[in-house]
C-alpha atoms as a PDB file:
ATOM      1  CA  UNK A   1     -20.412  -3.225  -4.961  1.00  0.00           C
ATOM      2  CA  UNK A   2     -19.322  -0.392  -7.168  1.00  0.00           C
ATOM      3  CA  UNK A   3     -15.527  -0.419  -8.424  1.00  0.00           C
ATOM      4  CA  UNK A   4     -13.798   2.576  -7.603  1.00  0.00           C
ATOM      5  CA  UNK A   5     -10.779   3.410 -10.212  1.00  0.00           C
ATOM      6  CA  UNK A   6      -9.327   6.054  -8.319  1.00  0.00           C
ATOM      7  CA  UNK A   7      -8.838   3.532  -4.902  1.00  0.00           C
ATOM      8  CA  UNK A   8      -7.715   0.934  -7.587  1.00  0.00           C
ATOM      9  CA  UNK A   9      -4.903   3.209  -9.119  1.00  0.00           C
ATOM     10  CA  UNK A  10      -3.982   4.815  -5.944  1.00  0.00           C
ATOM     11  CA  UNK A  11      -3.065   1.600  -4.671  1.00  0.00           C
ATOM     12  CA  UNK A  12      -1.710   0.171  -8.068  1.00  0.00           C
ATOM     13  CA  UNK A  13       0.296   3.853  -8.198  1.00  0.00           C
ATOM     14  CA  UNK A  14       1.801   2.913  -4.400  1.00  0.00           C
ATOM     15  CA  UNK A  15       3.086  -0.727  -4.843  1.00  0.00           C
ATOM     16  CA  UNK A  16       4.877   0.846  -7.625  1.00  0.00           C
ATOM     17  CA  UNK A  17       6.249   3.732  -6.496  1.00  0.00           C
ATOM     18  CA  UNK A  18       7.381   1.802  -3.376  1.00  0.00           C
ATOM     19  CA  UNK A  19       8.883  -1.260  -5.520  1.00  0.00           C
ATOM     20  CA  UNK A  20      11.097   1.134  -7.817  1.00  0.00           C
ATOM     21  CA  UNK A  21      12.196   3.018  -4.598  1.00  0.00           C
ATOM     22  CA  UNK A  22      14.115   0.074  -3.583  1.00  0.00           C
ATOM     23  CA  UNK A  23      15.427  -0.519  -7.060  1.00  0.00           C
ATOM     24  CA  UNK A  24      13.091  -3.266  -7.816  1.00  0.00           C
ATOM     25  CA  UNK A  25      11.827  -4.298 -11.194  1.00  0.00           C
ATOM     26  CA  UNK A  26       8.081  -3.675 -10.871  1.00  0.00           C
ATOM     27  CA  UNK A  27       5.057  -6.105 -12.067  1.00  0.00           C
ATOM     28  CA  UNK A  28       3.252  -2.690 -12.560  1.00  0.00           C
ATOM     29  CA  UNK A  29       4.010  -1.195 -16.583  1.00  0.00           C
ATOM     30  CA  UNK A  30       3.714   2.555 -15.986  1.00  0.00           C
ATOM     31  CA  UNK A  31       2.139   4.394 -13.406  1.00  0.00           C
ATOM     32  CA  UNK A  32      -1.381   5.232 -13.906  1.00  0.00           C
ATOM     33  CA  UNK A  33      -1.450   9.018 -11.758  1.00  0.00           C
ATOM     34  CA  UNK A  34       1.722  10.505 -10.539  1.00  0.00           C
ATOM     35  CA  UNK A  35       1.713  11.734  -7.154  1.00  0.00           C
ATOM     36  CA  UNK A  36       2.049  15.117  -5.576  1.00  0.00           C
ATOM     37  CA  UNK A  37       6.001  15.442  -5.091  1.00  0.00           C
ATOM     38  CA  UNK A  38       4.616  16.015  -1.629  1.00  0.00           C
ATOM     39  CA  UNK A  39       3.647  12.573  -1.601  1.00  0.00           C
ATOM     40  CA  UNK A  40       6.422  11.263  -3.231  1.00  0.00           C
ATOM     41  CA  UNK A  41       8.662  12.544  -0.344  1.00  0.00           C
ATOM     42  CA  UNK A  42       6.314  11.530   2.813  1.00  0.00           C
ATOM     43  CA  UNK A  43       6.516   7.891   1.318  1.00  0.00           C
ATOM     44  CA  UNK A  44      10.318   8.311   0.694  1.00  0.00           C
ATOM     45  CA  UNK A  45      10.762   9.441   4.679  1.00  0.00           C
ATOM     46  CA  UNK A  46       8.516   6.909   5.697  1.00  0.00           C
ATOM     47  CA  UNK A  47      10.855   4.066   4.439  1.00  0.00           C
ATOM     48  CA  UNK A  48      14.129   5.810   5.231  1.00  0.00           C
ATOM     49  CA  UNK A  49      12.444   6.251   8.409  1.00  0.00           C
ATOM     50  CA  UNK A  50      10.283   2.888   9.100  1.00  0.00           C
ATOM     51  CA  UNK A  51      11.436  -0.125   6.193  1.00  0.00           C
ATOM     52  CA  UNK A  52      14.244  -1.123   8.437  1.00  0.00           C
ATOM     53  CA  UNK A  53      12.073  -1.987  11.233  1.00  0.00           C
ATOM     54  CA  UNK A  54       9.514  -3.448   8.592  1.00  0.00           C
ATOM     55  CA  UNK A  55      12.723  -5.592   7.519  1.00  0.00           C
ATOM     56  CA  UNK A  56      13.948  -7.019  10.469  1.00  0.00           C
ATOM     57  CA  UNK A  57      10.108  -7.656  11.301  1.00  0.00           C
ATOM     58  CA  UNK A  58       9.897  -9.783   8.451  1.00  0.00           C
ATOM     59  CA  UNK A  59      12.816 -10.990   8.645  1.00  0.00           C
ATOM     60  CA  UNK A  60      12.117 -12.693  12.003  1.00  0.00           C
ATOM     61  CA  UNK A  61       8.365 -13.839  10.525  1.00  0.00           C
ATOM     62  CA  UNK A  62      10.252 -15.463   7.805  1.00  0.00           C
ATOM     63  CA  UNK A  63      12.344 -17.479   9.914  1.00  0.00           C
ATOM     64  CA  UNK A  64       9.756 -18.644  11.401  1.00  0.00           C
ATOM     65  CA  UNK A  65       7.760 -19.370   8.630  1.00  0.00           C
ATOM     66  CA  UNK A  66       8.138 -19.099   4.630  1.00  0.00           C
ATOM     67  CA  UNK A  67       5.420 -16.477   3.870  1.00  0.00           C
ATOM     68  CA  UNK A  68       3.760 -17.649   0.852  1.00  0.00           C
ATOM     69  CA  UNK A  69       1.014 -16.521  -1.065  1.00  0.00           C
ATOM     70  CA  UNK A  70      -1.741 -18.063   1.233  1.00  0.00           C
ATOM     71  CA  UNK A  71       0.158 -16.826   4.486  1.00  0.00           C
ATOM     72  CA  UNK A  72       0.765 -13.590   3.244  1.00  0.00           C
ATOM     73  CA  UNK A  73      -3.427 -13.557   2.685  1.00  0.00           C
ATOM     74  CA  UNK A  74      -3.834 -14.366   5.978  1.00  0.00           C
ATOM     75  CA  UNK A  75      -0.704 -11.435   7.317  1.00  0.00           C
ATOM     76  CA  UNK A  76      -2.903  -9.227   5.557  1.00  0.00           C
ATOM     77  CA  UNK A  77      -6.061  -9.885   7.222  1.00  0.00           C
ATOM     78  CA  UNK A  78      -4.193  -9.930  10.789  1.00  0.00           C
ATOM     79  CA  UNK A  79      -2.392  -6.590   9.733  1.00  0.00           C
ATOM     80  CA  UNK A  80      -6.205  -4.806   9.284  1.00  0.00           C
ATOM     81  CA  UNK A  81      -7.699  -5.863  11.956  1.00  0.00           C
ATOM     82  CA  UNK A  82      -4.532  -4.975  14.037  1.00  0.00           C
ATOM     83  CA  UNK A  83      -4.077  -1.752  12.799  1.00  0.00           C
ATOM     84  CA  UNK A  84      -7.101  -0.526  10.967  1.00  0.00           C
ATOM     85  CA  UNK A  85      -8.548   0.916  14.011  1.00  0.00           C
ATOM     86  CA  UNK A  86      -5.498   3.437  14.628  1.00  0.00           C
ATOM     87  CA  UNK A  87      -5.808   4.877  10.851  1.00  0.00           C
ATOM     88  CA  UNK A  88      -7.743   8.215  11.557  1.00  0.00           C
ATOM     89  CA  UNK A  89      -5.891  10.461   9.746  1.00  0.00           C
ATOM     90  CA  UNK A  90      -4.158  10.727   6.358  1.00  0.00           C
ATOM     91  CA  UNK A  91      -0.837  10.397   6.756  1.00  0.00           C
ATOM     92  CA  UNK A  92      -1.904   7.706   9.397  1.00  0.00           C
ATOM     93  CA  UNK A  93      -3.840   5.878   6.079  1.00  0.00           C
ATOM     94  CA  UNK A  94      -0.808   6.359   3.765  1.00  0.00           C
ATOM     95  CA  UNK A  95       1.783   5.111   6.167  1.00  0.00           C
ATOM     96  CA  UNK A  96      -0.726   1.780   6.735  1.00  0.00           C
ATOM     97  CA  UNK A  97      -1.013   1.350   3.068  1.00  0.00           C
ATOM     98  CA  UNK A  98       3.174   2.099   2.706  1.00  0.00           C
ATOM     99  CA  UNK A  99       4.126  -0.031   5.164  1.00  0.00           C
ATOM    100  CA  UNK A 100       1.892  -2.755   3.479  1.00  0.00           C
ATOM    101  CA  UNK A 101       3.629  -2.200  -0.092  1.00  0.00           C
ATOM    102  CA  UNK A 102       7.065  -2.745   2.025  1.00  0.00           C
ATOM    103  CA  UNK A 103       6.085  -5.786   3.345  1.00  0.00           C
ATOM    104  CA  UNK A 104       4.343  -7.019   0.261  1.00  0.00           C
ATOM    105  CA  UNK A 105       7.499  -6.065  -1.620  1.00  0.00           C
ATOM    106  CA  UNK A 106       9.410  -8.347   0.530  1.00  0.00           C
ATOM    107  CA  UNK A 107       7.439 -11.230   0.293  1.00  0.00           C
ATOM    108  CA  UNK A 108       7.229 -11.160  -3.587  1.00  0.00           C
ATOM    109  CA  UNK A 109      11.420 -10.742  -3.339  1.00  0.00           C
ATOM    110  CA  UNK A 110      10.781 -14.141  -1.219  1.00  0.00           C
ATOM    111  CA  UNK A 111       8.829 -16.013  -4.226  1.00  0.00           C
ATOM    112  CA  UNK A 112       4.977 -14.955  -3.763  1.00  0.00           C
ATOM    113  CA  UNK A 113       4.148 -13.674  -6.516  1.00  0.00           C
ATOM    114  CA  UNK A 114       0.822 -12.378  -6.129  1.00  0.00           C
ATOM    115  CA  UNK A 115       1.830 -10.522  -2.911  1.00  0.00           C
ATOM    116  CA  UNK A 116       1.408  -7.217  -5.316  1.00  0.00           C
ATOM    117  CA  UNK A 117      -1.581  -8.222  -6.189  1.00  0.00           C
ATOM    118  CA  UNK A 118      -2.948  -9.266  -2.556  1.00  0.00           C
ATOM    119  CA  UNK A 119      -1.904  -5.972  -1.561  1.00  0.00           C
ATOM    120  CA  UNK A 120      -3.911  -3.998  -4.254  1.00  0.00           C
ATOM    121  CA  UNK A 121      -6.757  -5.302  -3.132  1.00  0.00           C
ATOM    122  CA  UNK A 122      -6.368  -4.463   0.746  1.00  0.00           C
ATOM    123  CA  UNK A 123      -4.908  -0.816  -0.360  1.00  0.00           C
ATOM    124  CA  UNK A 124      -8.207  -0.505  -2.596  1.00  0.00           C
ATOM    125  CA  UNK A 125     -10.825  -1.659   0.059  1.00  0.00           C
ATOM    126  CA  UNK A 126      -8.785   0.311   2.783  1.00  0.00           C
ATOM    127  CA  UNK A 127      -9.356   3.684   0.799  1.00  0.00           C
ATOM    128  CA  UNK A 128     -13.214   2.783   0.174  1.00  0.00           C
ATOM    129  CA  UNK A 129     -13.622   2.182   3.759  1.00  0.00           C
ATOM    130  CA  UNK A 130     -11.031   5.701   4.903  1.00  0.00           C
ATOM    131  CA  UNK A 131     -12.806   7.581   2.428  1.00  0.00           C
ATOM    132  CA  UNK A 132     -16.624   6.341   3.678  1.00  0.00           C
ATOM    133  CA  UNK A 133     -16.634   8.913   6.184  1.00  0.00           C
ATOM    134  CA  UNK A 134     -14.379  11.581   4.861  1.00  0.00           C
ATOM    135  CA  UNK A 135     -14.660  14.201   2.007  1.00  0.00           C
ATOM    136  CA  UNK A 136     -13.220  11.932  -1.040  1.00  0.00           C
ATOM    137  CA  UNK A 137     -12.423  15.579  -3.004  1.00  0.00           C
ATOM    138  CA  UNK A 138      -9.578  16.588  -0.130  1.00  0.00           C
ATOM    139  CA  UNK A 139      -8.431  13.554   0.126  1.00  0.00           C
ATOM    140  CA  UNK A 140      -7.989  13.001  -3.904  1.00  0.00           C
ATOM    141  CA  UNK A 141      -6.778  16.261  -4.387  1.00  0.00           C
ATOM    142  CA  UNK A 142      -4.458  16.228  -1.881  1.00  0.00           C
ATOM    143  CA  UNK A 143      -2.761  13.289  -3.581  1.00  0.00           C
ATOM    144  CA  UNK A 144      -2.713  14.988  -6.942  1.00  0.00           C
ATOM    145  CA  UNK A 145      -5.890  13.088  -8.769  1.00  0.00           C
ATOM    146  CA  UNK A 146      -9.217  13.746 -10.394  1.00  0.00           C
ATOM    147  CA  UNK A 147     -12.039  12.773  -8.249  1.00  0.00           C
ATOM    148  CA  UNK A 148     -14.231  12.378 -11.367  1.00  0.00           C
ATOM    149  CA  UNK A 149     -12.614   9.436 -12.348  1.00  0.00           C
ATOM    150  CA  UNK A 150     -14.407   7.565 -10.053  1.00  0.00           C
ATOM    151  CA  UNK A 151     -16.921   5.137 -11.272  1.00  0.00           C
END
């Protein structure tokens, strides 16, 4: 299977953004492509709007049970094939992939580390498979990238 940089940084790009919204020291150095301001603000209303739900959601999972890496895995894989199906447009796709940067921001606050990194991989595979039956030039240039850097 090809690797797709663009899917890669978009997601790497997200987890950050999302982390140093909430005043968060990120994992992630320096972000790789800036997005569109108009970006920028959708994910900002999207958690003003949505992260205290995904909170107290989380909040109740991890009273329940302490989300670890291997649990948070297995969220991940419940959370696609829950939801998957009901991404058909974009902001639909970026509020999935937001919502998932929330969540994995909140487990890595709650010791797994390589939440970030579980994440990047679902965001990366859930642009490949948006983007297999879409035009990938609108969609990167709506986001504010290069589709040439794809590889």
């Amino acid at each position: 299977m090809p690797f797709h940089i663009l899917e890669h940084l978009f997601a790497l790009d997200l987890i950050d953004l999302v982390m140093k919204r909430r005043n968060e020291e990120s994992p992630i150095k320096q972000q790789s492509l800036p997005f569109t301001q108009e970006i920028r603000n959708f994910v900002y209303a999207f958690l003003d709007r949505e992260g205290m739900k995904i909170n107290q959601n989380f909040t109740k999972v991890q009273e329940k049970n302490n989300v670890d890496n291997n649990l948070f895995s297995a969220f991940v894989e419940s959370f696609r094939y829950y939801s998957f199906r009901f991404v058909d447009t974009f902001e639909d796709m970026l509020s999935y992939c937001i919502a998932l940067c929330q969540i994995s921001l909140l487990v890595y606050k709650n010791g797994a580390q390589l939440a970030p990194s579980i994440a990047l991989v679902e965001i990366s595979d859930l642009v490949k498979a948006y983007l297999s039956t879409r035009s990938e030039n609108e969609f990167w240039k709506r986001l504010g990238m290069k589709p040439q850097l794809s590889i």
